[in-house]
PDB file of N, CA and C in Angstrom:
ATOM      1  N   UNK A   1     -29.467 -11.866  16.422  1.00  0.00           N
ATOM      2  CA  UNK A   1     -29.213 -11.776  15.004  1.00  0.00           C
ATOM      3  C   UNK A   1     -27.718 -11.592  14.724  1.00  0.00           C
ATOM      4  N   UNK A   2     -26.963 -10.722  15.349  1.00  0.00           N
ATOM      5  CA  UNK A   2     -25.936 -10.549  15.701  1.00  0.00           C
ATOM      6  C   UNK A   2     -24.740 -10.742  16.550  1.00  0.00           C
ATOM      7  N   UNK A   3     -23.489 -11.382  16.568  1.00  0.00           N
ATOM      8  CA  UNK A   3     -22.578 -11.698  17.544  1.00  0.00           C
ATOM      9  C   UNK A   3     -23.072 -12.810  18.590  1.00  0.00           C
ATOM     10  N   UNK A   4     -24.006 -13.160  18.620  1.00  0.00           N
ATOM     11  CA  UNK A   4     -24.832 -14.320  19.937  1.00  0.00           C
ATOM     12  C   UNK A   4     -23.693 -15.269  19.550  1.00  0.00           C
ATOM     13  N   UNK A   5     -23.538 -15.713  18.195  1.00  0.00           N
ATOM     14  CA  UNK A   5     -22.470 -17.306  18.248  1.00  0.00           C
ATOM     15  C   UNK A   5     -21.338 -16.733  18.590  1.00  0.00           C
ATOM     16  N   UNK A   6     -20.898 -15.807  18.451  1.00  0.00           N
ATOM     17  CA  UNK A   6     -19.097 -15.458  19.027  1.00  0.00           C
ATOM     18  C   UNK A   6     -19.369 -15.392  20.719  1.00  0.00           C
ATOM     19  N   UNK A   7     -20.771 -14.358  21.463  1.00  0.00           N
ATOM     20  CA  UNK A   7     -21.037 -14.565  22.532  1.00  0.00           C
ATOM     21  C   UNK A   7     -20.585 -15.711  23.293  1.00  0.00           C
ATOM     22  N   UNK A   8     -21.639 -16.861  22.349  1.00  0.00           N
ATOM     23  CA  UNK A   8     -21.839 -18.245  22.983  1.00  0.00           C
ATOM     24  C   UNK A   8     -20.553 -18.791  23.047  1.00  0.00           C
ATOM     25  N   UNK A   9     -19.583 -18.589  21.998  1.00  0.00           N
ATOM     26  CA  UNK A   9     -18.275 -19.401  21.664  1.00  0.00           C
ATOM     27  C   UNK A   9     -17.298 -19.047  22.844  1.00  0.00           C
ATOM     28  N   UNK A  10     -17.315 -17.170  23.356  1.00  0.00           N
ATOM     29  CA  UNK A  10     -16.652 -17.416  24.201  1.00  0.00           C
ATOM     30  C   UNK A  10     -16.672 -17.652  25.550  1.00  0.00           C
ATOM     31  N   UNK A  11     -18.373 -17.717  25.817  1.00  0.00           N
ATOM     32  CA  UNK A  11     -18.674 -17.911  27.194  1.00  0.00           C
ATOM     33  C   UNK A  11     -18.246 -19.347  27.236  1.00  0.00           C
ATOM     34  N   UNK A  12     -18.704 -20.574  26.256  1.00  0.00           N
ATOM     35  CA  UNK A  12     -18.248 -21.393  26.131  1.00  0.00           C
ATOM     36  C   UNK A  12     -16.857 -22.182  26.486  1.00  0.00           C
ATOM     37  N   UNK A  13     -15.925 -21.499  25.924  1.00  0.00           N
ATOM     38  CA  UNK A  13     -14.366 -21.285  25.948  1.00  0.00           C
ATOM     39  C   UNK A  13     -13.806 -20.952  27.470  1.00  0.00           C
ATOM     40  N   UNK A  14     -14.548 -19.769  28.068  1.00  0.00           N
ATOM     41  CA  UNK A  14     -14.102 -19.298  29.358  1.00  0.00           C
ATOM     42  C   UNK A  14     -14.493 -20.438  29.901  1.00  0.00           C
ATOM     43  N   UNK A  15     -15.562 -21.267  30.003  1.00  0.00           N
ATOM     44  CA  UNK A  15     -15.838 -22.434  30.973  1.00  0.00           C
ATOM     45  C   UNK A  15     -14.873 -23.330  30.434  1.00  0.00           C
ATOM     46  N   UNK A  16     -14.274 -23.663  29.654  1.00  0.00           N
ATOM     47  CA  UNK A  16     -13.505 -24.982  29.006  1.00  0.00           C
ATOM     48  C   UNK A  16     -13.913 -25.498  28.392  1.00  0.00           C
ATOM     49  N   UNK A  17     -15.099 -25.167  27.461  1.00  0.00           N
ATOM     50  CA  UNK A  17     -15.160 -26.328  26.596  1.00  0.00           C
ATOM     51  C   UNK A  17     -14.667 -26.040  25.535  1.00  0.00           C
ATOM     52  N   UNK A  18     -14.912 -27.065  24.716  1.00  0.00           N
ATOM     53  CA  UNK A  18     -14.073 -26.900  23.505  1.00  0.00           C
ATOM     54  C   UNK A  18     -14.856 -26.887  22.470  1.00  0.00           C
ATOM     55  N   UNK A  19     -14.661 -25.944  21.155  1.00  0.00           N
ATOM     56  CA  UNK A  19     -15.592 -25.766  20.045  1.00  0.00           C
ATOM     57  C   UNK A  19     -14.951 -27.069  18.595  1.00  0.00           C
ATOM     58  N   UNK A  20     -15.940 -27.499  18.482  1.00  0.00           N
ATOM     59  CA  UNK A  20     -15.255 -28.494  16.510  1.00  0.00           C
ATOM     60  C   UNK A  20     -15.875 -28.502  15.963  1.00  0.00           C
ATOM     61  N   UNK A  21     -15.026 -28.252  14.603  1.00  0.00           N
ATOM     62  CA  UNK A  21     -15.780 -28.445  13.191  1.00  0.00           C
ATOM     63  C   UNK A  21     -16.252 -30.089  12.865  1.00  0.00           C
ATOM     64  N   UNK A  22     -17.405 -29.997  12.538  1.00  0.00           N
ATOM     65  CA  UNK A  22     -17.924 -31.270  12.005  1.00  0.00           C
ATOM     66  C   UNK A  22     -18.445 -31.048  10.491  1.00  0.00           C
ATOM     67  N   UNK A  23     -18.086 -31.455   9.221  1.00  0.00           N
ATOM     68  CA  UNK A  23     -18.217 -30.908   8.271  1.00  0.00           C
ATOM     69  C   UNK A  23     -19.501 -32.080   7.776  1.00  0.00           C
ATOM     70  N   UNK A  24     -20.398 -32.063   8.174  1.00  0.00           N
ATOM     71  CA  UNK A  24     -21.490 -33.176   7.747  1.00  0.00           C
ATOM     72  C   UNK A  24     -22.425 -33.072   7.117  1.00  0.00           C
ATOM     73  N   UNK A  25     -22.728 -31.666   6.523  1.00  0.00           N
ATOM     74  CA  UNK A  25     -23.870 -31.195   5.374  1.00  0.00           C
ATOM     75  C   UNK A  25     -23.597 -29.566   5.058  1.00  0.00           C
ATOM     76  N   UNK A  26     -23.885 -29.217   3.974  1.00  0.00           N
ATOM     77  CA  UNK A  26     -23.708 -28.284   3.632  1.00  0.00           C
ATOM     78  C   UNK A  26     -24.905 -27.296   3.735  1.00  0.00           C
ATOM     79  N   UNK A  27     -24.883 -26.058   3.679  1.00  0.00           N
ATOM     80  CA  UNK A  27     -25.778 -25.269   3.633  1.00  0.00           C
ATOM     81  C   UNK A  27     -25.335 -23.915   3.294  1.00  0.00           C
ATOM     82  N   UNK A  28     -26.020 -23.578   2.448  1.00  0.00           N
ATOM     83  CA  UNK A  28     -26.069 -22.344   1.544  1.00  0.00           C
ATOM     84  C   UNK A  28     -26.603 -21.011   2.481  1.00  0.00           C
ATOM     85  N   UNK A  29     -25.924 -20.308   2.418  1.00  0.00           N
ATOM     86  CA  UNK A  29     -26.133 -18.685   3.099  1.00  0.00           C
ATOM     87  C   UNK A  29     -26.644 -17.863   2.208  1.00  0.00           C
ATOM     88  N   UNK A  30     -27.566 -17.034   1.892  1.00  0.00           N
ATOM     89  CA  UNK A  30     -27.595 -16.463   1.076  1.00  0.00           C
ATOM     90  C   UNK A  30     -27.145 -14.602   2.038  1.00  0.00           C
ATOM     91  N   UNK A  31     -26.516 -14.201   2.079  1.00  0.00           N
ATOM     92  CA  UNK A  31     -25.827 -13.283   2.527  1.00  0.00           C
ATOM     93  C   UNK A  31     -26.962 -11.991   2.519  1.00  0.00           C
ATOM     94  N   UNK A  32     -27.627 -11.569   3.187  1.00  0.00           N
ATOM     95  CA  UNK A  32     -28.806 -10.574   3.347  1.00  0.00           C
ATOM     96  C   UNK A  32     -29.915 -10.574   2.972  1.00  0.00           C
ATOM     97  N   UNK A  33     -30.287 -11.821   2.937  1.00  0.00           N
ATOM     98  CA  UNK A  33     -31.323 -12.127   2.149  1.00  0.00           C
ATOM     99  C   UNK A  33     -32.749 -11.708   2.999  1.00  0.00           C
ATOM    100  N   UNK A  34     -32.234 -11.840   4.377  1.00  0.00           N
ATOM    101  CA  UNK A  34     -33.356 -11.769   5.409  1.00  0.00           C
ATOM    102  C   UNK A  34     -33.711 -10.420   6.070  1.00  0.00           C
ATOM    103  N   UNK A  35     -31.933  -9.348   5.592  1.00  0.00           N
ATOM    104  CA  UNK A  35     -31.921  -8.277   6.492  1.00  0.00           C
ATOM    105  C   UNK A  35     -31.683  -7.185   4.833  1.00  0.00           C
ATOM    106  N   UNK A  36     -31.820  -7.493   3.758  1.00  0.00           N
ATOM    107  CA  UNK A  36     -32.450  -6.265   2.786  1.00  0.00           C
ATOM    108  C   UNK A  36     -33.179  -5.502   2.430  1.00  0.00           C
ATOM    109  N   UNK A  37     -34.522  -5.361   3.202  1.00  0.00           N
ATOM    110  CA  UNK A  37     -35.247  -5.085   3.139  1.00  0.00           C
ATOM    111  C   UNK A  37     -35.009  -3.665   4.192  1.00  0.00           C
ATOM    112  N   UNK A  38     -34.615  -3.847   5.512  1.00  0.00           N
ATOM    113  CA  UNK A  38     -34.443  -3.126   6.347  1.00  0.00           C
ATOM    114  C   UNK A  38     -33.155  -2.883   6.736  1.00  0.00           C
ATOM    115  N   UNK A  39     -32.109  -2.817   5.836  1.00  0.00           N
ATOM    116  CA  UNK A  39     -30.290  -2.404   5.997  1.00  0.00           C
ATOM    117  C   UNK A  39     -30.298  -1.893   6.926  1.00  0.00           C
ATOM    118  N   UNK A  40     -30.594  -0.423   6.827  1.00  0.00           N
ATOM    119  CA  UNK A  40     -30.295   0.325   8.008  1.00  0.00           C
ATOM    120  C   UNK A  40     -30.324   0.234   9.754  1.00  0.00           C
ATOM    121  N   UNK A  41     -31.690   0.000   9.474  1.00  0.00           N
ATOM    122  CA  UNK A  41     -31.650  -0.866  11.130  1.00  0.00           C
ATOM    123  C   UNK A  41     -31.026  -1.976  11.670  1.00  0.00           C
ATOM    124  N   UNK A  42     -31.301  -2.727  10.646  1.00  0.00           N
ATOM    125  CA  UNK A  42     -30.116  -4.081  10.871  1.00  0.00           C
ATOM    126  C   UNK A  42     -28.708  -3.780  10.754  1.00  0.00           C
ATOM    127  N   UNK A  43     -28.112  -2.701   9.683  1.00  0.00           N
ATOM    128  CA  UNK A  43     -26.522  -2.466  10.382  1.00  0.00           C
ATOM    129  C   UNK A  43     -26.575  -2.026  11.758  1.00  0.00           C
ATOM    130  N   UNK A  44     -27.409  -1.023  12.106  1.00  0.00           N
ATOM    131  CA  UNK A  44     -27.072  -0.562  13.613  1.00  0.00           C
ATOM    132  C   UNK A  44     -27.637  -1.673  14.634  1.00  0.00           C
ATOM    133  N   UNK A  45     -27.998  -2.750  14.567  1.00  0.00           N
ATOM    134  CA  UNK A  45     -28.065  -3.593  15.171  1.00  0.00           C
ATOM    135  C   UNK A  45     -26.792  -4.261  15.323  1.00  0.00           C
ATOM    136  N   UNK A  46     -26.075  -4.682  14.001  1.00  0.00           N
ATOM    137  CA  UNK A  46     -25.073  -5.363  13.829  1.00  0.00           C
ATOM    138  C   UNK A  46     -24.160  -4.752  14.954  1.00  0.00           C
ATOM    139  N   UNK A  47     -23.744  -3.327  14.691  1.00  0.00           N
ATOM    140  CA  UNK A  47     -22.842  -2.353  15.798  1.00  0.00           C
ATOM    141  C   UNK A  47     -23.059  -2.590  16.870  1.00  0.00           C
ATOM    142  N   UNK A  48     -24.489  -2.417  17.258  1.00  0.00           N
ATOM    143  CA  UNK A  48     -24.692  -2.191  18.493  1.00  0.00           C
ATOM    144  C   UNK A  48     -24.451  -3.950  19.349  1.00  0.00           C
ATOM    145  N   UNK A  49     -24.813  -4.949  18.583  1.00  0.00           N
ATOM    146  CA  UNK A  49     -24.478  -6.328  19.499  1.00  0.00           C
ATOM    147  C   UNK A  49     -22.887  -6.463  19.114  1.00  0.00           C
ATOM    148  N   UNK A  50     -22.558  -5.844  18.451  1.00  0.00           N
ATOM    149  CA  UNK A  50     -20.843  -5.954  18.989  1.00  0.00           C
ATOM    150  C   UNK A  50     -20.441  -5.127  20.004  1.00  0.00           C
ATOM    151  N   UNK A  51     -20.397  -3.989  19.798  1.00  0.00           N
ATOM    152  CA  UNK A  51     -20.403  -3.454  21.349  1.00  0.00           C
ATOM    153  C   UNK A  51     -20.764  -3.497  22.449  1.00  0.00           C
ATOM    154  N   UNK A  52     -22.034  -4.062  22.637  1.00  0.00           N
ATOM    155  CA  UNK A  52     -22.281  -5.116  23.668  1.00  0.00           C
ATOM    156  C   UNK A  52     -21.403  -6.138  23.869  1.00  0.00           C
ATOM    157  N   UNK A  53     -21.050  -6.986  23.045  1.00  0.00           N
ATOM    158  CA  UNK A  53     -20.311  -7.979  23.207  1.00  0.00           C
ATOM    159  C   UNK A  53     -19.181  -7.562  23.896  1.00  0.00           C
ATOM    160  N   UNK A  54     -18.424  -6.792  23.089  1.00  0.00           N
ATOM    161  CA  UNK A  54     -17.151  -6.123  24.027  1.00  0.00           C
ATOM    162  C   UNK A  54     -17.851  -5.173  25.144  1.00  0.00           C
ATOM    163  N   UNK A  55     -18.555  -4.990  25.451  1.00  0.00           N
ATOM    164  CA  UNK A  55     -19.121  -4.149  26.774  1.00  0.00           C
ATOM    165  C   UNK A  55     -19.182  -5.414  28.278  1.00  0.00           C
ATOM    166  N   UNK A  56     -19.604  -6.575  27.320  1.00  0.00           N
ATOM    167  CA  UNK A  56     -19.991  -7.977  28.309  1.00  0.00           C
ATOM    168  C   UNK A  56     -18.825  -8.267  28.335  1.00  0.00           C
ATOM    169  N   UNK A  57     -17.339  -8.428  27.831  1.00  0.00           N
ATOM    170  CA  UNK A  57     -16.672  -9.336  27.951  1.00  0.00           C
ATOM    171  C   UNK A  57     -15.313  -9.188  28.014  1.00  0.00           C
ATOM    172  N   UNK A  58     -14.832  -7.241  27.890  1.00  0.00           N
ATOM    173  CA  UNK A  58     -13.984  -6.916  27.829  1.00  0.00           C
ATOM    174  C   UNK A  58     -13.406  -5.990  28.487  1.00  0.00           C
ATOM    175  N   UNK A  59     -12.325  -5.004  28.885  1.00  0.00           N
ATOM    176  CA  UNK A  59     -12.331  -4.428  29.913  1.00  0.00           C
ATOM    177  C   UNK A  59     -13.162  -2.440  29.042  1.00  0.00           C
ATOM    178  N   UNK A  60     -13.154  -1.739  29.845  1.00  0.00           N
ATOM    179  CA  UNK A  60     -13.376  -0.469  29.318  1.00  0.00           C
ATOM    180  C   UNK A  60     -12.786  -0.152  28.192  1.00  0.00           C
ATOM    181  N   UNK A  61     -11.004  -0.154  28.495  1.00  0.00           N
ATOM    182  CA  UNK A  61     -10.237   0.400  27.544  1.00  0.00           C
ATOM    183  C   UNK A  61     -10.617  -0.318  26.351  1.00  0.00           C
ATOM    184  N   UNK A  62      -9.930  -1.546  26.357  1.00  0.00           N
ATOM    185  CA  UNK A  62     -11.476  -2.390  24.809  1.00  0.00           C
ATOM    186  C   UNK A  62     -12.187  -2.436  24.202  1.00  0.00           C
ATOM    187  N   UNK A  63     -13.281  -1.919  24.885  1.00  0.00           N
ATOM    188  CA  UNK A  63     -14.676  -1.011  24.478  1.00  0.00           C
ATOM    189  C   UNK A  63     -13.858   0.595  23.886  1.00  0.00           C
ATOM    190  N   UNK A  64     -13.203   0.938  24.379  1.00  0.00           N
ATOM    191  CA  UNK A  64     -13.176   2.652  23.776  1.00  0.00           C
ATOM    192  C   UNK A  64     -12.688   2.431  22.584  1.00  0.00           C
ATOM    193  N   UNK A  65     -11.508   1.391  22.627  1.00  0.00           N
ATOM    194  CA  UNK A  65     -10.767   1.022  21.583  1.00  0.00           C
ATOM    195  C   UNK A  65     -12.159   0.431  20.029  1.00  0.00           C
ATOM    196  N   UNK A  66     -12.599  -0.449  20.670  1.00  0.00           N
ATOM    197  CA  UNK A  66     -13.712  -0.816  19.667  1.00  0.00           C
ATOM    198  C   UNK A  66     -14.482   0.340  19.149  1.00  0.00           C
ATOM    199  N   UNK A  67     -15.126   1.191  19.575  1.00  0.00           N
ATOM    200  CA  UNK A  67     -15.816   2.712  19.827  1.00  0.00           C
ATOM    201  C   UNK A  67     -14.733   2.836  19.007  1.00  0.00           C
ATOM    202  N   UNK A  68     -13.464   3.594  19.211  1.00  0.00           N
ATOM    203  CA  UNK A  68     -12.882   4.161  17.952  1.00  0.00           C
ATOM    204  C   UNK A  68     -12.647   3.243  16.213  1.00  0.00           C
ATOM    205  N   UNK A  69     -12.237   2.030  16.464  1.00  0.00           N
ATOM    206  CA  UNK A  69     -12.005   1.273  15.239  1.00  0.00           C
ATOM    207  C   UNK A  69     -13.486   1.117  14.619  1.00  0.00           C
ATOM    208  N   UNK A  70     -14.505   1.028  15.007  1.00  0.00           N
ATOM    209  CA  UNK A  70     -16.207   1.172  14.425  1.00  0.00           C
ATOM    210  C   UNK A  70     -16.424   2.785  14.018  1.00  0.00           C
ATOM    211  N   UNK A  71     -15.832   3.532  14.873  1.00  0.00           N
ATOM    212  CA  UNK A  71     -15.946   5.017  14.370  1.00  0.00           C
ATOM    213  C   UNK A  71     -15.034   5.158  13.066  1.00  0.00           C
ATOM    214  N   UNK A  72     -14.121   4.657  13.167  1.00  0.00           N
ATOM    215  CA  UNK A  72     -12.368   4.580  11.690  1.00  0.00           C
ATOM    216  C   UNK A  72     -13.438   4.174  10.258  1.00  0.00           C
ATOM    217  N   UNK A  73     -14.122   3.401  10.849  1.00  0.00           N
ATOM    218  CA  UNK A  73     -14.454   2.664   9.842  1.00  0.00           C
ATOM    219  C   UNK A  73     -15.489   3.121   9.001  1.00  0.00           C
ATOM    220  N   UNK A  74     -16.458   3.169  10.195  1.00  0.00           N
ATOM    221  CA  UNK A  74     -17.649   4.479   9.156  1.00  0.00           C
ATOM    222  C   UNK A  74     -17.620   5.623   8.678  1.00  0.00           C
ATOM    223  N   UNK A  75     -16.335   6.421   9.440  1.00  0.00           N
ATOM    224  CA  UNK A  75     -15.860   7.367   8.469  1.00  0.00           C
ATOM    225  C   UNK A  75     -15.719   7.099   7.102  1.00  0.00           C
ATOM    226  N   UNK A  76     -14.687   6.144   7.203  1.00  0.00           N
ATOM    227  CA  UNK A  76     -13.881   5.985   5.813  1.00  0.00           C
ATOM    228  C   UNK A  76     -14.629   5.529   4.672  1.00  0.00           C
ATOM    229  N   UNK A  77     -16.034   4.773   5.395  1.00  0.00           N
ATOM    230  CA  UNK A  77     -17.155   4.059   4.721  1.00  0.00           C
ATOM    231  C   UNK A  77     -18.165   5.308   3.812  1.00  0.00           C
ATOM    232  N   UNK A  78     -18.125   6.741   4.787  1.00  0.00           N
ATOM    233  CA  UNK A  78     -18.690   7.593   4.169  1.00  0.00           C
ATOM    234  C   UNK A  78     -18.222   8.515   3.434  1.00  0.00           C
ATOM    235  N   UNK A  79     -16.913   8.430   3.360  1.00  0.00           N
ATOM    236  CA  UNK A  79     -15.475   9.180   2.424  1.00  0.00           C
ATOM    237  C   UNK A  79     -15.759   8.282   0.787  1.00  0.00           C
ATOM    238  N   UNK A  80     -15.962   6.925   1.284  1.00  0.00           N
ATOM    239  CA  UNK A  80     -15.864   6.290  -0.444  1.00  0.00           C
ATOM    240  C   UNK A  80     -16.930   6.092  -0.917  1.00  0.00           C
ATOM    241  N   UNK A  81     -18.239   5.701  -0.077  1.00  0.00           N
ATOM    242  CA  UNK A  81     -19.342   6.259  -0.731  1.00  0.00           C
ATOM    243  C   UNK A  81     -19.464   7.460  -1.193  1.00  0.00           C
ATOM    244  N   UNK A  82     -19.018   8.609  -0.265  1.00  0.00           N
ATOM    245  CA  UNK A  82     -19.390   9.911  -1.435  1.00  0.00           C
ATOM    246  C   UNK A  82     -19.003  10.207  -2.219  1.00  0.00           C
ATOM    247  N   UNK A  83     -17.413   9.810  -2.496  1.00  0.00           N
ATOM    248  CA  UNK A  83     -16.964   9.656  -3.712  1.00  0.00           C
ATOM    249  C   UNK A  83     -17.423   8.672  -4.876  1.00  0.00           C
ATOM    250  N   UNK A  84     -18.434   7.505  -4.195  1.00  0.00           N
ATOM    251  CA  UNK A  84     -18.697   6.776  -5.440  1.00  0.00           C
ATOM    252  C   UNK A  84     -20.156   7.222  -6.086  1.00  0.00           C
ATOM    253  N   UNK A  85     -20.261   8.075  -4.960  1.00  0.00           N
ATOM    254  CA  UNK A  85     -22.054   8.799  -5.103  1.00  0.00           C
ATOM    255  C   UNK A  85     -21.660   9.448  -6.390  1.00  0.00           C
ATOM    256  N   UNK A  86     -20.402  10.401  -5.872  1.00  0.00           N
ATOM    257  CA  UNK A  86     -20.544  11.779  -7.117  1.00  0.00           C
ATOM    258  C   UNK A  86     -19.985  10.941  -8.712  1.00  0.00           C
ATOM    259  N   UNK A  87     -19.322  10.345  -8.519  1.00  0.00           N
ATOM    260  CA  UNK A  87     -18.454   9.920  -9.611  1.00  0.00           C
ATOM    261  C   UNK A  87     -19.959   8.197 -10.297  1.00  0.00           C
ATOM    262  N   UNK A  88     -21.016   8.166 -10.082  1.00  0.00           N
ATOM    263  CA  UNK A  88     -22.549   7.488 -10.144  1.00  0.00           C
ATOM    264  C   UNK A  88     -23.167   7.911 -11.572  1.00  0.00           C
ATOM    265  N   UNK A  89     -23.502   7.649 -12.744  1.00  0.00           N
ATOM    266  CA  UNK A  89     -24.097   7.995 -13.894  1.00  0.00           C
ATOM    267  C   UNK A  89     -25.236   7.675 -13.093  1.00  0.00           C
ATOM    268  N   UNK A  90     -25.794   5.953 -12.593  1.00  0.00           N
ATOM    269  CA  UNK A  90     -27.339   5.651 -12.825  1.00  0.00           C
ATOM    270  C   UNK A  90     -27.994   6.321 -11.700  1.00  0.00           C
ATOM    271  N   UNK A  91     -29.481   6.195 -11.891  1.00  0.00           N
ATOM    272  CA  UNK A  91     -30.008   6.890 -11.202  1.00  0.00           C
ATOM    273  C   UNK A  91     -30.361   6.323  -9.270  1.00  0.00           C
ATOM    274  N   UNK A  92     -30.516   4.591 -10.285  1.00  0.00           N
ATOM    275  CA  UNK A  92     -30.390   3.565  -9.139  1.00  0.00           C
ATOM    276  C   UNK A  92     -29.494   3.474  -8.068  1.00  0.00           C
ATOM    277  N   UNK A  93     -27.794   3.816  -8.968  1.00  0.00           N
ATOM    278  CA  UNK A  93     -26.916   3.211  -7.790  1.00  0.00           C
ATOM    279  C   UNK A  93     -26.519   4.419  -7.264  1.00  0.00           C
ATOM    280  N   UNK A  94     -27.489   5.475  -7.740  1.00  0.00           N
ATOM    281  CA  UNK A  94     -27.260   7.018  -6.868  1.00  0.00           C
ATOM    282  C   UNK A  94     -28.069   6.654  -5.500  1.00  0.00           C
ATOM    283  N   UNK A  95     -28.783   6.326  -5.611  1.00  0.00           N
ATOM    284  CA  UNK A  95     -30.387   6.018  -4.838  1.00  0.00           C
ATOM    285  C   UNK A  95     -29.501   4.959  -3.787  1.00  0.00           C
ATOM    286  N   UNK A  96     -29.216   3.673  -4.154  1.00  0.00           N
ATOM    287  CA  UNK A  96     -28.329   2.938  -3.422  1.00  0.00           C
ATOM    288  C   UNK A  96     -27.166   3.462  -2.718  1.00  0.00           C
ATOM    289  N   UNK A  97     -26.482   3.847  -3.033  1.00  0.00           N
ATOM    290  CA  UNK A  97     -25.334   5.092  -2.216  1.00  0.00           C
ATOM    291  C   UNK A  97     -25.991   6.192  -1.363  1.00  0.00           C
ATOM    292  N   UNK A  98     -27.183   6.759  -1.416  1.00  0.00           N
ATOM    293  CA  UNK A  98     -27.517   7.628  -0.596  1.00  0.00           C
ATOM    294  C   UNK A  98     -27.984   6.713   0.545  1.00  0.00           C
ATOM    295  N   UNK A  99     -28.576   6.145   0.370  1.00  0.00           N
ATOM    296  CA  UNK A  99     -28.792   5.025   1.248  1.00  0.00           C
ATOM    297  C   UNK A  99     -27.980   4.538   2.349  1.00  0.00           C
ATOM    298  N   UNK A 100     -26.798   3.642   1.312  1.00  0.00           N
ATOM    299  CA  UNK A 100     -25.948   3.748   2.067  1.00  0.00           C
ATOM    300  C   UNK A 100     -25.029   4.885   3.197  1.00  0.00           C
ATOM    301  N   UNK A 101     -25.122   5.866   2.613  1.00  0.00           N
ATOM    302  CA  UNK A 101     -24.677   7.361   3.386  1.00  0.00           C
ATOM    303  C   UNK A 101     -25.138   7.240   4.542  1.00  0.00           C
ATOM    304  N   UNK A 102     -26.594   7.114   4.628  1.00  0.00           N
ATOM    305  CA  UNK A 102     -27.645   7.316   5.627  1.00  0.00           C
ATOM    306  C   UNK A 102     -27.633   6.450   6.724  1.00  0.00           C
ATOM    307  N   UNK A 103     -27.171   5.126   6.697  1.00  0.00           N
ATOM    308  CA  UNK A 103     -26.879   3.940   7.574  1.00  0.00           C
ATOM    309  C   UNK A 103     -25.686   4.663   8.150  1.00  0.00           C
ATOM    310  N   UNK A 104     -24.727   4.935   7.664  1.00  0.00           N
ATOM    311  CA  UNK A 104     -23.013   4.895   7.983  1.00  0.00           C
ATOM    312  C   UNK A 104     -23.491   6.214   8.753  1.00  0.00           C
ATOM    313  N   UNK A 105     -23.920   7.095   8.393  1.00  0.00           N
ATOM    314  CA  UNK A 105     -23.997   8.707   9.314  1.00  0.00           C
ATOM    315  C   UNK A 105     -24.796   8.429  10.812  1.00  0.00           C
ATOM    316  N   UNK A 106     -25.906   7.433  10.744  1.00  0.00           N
ATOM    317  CA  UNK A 106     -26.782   6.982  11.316  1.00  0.00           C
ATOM    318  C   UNK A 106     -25.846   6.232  12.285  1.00  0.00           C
ATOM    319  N   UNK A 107     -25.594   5.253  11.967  1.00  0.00           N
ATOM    320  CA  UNK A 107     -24.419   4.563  13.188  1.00  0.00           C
ATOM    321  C   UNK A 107     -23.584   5.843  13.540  1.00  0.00           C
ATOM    322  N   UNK A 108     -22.553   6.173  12.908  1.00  0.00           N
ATOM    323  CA  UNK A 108     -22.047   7.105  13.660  1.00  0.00           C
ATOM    324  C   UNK A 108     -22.531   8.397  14.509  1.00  0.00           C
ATOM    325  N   UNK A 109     -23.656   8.582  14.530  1.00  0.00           N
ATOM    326  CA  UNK A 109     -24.331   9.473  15.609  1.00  0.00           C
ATOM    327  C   UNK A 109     -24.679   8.774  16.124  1.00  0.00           C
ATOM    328  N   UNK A 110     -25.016   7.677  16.803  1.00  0.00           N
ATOM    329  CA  UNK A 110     -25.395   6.475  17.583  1.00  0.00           C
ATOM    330  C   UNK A 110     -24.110   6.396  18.013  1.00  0.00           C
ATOM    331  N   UNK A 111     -22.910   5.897  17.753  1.00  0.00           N
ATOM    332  CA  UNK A 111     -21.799   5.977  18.110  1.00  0.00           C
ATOM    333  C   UNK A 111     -21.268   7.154  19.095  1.00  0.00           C
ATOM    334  N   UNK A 112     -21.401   8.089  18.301  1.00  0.00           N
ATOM    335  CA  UNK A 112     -21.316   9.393  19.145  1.00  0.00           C
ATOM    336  C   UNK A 112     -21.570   9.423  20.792  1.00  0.00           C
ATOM    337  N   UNK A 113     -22.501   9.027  21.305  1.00  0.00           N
ATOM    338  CA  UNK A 113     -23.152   8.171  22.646  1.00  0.00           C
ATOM    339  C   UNK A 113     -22.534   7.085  23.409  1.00  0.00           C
ATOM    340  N   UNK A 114     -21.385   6.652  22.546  1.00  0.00           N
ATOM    341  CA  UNK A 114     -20.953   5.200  23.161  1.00  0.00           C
ATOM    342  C   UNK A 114     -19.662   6.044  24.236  1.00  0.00           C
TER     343      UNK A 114
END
């Protein structure tokens, strides 16, 4: 679901081949359409096949480095959600922000382990 085409692109690459754009039909993404239902698990999926990825393909230090810039990030992710929690009139996009909280805290104790 996650990172497999960057996988493939660079196992690809390390052998020599070469990747091209062929622009021959279009197709519409609809951006979470498949993974809204279940956010949470599917972000920590998202994390976790990137860190794999750099676990498969990079040296240690790489990986720690990744481990910290994924840790930078969900911090900062749970610094502006809570600020957008408190500073929230509706009741909905309170509900949506806690939510969100819960993914970002969730990876980062999963993280915690890496």
């Amino acid at each position: 679901m996650y990172y497999e085409e960057v996988d493939l692109a660079y196992r690809l690459h390390q052998a020599g081949w070469e990747t091209h754009f062929t622009p021959v039909t279009d197709v519409t993404h609809l951006g979470g359409a498949s993974t809204r239902q279940q956010a949470g698990p599917m972000f920590s999926q998202q994390v976790a096949a990137a860190l794999q990825y750099f676990q498969r393909h990079h040296s240690p230090a790489r990986v720690v480095h990744a481990v910290m810039a994924f840790r930078f990030a969900m911090r900062g992710s749970v610094v502006a959600d809570s600020v957008r929690y408190r500073l929230a009139r509706c009741d909905d996009r309170k509900r949506e922000l806690a939510a969100r909280l819960k993914n970002w805290r969730r990876v980062l104790a999963e993280l915690r382990g890496s």
